[in-house]
Protein backbone atom coordinates (compact mmCIF):
# COMPACT_ATOMS: atom_id res chain seq x y z
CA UNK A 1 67.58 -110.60 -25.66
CA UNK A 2 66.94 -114.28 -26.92
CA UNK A 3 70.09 -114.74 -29.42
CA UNK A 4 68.03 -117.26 -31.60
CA UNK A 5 64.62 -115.06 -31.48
CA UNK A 6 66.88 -112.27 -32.63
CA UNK A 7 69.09 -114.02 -35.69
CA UNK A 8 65.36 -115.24 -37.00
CA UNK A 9 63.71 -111.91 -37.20
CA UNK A 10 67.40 -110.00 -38.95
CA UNK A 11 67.46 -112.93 -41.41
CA UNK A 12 63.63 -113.03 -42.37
CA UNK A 13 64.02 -108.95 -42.65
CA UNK A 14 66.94 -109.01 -44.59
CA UNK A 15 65.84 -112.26 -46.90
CA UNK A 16 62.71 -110.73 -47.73
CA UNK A 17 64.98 -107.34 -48.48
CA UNK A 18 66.73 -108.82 -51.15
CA UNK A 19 64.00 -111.07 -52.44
CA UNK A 20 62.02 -107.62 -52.75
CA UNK A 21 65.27 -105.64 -54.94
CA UNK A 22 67.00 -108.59 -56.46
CA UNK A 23 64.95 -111.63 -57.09
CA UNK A 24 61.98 -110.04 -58.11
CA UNK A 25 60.22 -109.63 -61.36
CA UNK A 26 61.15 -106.07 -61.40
CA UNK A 27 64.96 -106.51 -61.00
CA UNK A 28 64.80 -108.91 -63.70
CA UNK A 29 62.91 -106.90 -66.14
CA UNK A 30 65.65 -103.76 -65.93
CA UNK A 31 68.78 -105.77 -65.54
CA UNK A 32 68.22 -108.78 -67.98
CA UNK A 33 65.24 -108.66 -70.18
CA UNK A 34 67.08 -107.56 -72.91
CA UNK A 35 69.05 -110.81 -72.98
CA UNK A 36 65.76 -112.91 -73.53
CA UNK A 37 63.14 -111.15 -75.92
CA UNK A 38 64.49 -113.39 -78.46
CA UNK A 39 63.24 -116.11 -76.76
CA UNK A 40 59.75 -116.95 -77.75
CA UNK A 41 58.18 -116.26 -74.54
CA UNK A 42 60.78 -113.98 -72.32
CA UNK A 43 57.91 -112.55 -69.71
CA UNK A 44 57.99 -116.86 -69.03
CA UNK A 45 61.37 -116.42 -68.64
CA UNK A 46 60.92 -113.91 -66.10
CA UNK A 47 58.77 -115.82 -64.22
CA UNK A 48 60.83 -118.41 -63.68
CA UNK A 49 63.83 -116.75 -62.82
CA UNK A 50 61.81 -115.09 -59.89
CA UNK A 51 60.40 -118.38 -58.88
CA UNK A 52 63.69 -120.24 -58.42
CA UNK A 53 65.38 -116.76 -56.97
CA UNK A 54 63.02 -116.52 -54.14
CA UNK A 55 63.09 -120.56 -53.66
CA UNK A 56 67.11 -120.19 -53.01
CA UNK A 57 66.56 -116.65 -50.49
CA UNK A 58 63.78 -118.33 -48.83
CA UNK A 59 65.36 -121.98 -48.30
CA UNK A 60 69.14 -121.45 -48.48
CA UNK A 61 70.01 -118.95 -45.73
CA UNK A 62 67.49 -120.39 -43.89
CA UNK A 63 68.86 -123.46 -43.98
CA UNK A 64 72.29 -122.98 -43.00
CA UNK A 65 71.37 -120.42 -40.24
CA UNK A 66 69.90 -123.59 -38.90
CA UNK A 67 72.59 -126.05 -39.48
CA UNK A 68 75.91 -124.08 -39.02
CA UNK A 69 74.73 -121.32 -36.43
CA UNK A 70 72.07 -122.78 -34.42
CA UNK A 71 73.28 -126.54 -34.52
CA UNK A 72 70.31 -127.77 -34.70
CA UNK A 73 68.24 -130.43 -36.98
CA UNK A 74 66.51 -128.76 -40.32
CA UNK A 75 63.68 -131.61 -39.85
CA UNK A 76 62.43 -129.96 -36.92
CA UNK A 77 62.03 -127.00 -39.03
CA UNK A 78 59.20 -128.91 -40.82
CA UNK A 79 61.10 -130.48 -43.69
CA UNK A 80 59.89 -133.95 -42.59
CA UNK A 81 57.20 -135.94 -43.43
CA UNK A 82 55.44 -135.81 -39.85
CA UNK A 83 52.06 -136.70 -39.20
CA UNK A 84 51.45 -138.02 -42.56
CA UNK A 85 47.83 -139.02 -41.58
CA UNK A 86 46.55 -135.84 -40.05
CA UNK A 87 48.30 -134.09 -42.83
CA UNK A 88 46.53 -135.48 -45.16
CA UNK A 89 43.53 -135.89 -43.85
CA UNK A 90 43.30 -131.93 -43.44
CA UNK A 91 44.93 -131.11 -46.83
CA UNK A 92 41.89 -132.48 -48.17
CA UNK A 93 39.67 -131.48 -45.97
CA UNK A 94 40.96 -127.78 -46.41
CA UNK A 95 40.98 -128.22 -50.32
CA UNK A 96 37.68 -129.60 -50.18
CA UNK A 97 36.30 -126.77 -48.40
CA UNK A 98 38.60 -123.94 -50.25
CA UNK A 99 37.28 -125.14 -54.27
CA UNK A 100 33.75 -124.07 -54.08
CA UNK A 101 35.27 -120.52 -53.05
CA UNK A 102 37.66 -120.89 -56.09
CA UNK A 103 34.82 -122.03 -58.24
CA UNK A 104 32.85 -118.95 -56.76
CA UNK A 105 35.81 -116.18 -57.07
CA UNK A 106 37.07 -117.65 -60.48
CA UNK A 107 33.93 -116.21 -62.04
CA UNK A 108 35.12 -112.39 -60.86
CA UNK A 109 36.39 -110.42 -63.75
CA UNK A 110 39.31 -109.52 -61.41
CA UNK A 111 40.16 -113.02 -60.47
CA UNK A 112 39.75 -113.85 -64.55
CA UNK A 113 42.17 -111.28 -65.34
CA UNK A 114 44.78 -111.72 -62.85
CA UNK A 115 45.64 -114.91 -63.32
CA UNK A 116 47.53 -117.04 -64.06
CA UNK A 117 49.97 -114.04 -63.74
CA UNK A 118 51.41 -114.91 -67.03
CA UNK A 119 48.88 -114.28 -69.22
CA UNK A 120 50.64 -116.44 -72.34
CA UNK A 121 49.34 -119.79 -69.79
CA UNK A 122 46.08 -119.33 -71.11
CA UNK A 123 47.24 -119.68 -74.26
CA UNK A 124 49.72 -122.38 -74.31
CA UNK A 125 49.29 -125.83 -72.06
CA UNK A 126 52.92 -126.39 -72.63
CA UNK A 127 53.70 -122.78 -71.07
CA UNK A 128 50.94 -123.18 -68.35
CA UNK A 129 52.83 -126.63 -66.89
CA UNK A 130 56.37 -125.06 -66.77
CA UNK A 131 55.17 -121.42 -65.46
CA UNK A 132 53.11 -124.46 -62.80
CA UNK A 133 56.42 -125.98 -62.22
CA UNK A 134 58.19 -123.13 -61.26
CA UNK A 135 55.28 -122.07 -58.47
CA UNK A 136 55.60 -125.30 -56.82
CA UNK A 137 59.13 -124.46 -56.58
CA UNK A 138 58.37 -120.86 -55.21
CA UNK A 139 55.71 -122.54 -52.84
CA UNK A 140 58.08 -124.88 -51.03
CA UNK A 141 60.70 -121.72 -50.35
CA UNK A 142 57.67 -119.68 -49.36
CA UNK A 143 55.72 -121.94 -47.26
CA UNK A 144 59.35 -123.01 -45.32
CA UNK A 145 60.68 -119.26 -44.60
CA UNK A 146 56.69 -118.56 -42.70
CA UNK A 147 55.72 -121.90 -41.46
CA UNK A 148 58.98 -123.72 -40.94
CA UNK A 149 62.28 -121.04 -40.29
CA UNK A 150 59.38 -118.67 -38.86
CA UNK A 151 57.00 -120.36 -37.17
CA UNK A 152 59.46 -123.40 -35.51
CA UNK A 153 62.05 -120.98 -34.59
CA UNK A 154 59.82 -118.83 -33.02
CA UNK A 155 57.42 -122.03 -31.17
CA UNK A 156 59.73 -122.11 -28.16
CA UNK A 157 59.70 -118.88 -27.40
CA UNK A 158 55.96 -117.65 -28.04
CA UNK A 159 53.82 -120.85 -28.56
CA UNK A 160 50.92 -120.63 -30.47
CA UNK A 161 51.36 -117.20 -30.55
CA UNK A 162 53.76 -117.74 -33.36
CA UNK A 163 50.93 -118.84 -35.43
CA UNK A 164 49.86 -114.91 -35.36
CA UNK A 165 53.26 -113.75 -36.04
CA UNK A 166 54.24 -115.34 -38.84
CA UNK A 167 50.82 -115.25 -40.49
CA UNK A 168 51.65 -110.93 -40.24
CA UNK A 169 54.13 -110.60 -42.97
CA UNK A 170 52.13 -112.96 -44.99
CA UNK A 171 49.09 -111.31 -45.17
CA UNK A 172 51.24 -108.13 -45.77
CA UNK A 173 52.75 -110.21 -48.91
CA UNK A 174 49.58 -110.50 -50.57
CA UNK A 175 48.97 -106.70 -50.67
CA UNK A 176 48.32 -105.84 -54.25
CA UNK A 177 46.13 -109.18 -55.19
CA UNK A 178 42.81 -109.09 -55.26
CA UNK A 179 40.49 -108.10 -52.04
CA UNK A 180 39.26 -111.21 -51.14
CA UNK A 181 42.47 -113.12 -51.53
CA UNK A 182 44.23 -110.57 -49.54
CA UNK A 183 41.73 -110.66 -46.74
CA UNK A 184 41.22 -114.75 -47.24
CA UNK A 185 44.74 -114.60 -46.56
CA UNK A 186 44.53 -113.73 -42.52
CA UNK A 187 42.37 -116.92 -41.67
CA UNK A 188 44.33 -119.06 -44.07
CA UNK A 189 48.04 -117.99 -42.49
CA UNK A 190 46.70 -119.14 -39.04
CA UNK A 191 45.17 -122.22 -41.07
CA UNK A 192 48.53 -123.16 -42.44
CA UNK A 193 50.25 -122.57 -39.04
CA UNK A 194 48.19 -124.45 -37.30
CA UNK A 195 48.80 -127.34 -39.54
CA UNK A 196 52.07 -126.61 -39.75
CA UNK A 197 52.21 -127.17 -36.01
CA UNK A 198 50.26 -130.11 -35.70
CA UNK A 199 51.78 -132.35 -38.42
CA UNK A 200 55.55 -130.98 -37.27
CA UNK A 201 55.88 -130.56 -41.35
CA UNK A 202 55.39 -127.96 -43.66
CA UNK A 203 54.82 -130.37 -46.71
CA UNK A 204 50.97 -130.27 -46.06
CA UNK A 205 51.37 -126.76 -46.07
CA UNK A 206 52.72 -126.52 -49.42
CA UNK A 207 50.17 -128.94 -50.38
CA UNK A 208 47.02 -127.16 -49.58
CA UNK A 209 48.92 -123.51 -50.36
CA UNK A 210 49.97 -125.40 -54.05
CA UNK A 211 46.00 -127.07 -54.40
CA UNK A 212 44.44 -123.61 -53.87
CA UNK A 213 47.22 -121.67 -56.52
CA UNK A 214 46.82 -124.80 -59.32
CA UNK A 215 42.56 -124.74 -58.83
CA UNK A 216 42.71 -120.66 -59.27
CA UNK A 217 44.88 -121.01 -62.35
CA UNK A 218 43.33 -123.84 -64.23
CA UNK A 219 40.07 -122.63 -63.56
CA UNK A 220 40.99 -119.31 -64.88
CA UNK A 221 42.67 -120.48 -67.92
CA UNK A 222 39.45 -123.19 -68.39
CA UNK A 223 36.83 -120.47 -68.26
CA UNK A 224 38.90 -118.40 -70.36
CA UNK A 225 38.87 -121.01 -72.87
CA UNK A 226 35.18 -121.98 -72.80
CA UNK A 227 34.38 -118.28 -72.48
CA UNK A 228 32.10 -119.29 -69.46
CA UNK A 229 32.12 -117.17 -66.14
CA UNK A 230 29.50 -118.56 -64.87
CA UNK A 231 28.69 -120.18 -61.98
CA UNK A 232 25.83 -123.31 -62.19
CA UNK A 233 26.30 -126.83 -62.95
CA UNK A 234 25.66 -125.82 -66.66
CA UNK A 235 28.73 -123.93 -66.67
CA UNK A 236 31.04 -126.40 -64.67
CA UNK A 237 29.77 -128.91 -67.40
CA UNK A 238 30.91 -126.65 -69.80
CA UNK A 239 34.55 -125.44 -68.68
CA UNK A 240 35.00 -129.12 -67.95
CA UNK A 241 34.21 -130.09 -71.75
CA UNK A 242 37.27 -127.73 -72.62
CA UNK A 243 39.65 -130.21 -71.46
CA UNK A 244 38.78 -132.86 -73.62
């Protein structure tokens, strides 16, 4: 048994455990919800508390499994800038190619109605930027516990095969959201890890995984605004008059 192979898998399995029962939406909706509804928007609330619960269970343990137990450098866990240049030269090449899908699935009634998740961000500009805020904050835990703890810690031992391993419990994480983005999520898990691997950074990662999120939810919020779910120049012309 590889001692490091092992510690990796227990502390993903138990991370993702308590992000599941304690940092979740759910947890926070039966244990403190009552504290907030005076606020004026308590379901943002919510949202953020499960964003910055999952950023700590994601990034902390994580972090000082990596420092104090394995004695090794957290910047060859990804959380380095890297290959700046090939990062960004496929960030935009994969955000380039991923917003005519967006612009394509955002005119789905399902994709309309699901997000943004908090429905008040279509509403509210002011809400929409902090409930934005707190998923880049969620991104950077999520993106580091697949494609940096995950996918680095596991490089040694299984090469590229690691790619296919961590993308597993990723794809698994997006049961529940729509079809498409659920299946979309196989090829873009090996995506990710592959870039992950070739820039030695996960910052791209979060990049391109942060670019796809922000497109779905502005688009979603602009249609919803110009009442337009359509999906010819006309209509781009349209949502993008909403702005101004």
């Amino acid at each position: 048994m590889d001692r490091k192979i092992v510690i990796i898998l227990l502390s993903i399995a138990v991370q993702q455990t308590f992000s599941w029962y304690f940092t979740s939406r759910r947890f926070f909706r039966e244990n403190f919800f009552d504290f907030v509804t005076h606020y004026k928007d308590p379901f943002l609330i919510e949202y953020l508390y499960w964003f910055a619960g999952d950023f700590l269970t994601f990034l902390l343990p994580s972090i000082l499994i990596i420092k104090f137990v394995f004695k090794e450098k957290i910047s060859d866990y990804g959380l380095k800038p890297g290959n700046w240049r090939i990062g960004i030269k496929f960030t935009f090449i994969f955000l380039l190619i991923m917003f005519p899908i967006i612009w394509l699935a955002s005119a789905s009634s399902e994709f309309s109605q699901k997000y943004p998740h908090l429905s008040s961000a279509k509403d509210s500009w002011n809400i929409f930027l902090i409930y934005e805020s707190g998923m880049f904050i969620y991104m950077i835990g999520w993106e580091f516990i697949w494609r940096g703890f995950m996918l680095f810690g596991l490089e040694k031992k299984f090469g590229y095969y690691a790619v296919l391993i961590q993308m597993i419990p990723f794809v698994i994480l997006h049961n529940g959201k729509p079809f498409l983005e659920t299946l979309g999520a196989i090829p873009g898990g090996i995506a990710l890890g592959l870039l992950a691997l070739r820039t030695r950074s996960i910052y791209y990662c979060v990049a391109v995984h942060i670019g796809v999120m922000y497109s779905i939810d502005l688009l979603s919020v602009l249609r919803f605004r110009a009442n337009d779910y359509g999906i010819g120049l006309q209509s781009l012309f349209n949502i993008i008059a909403t702005i101004f």
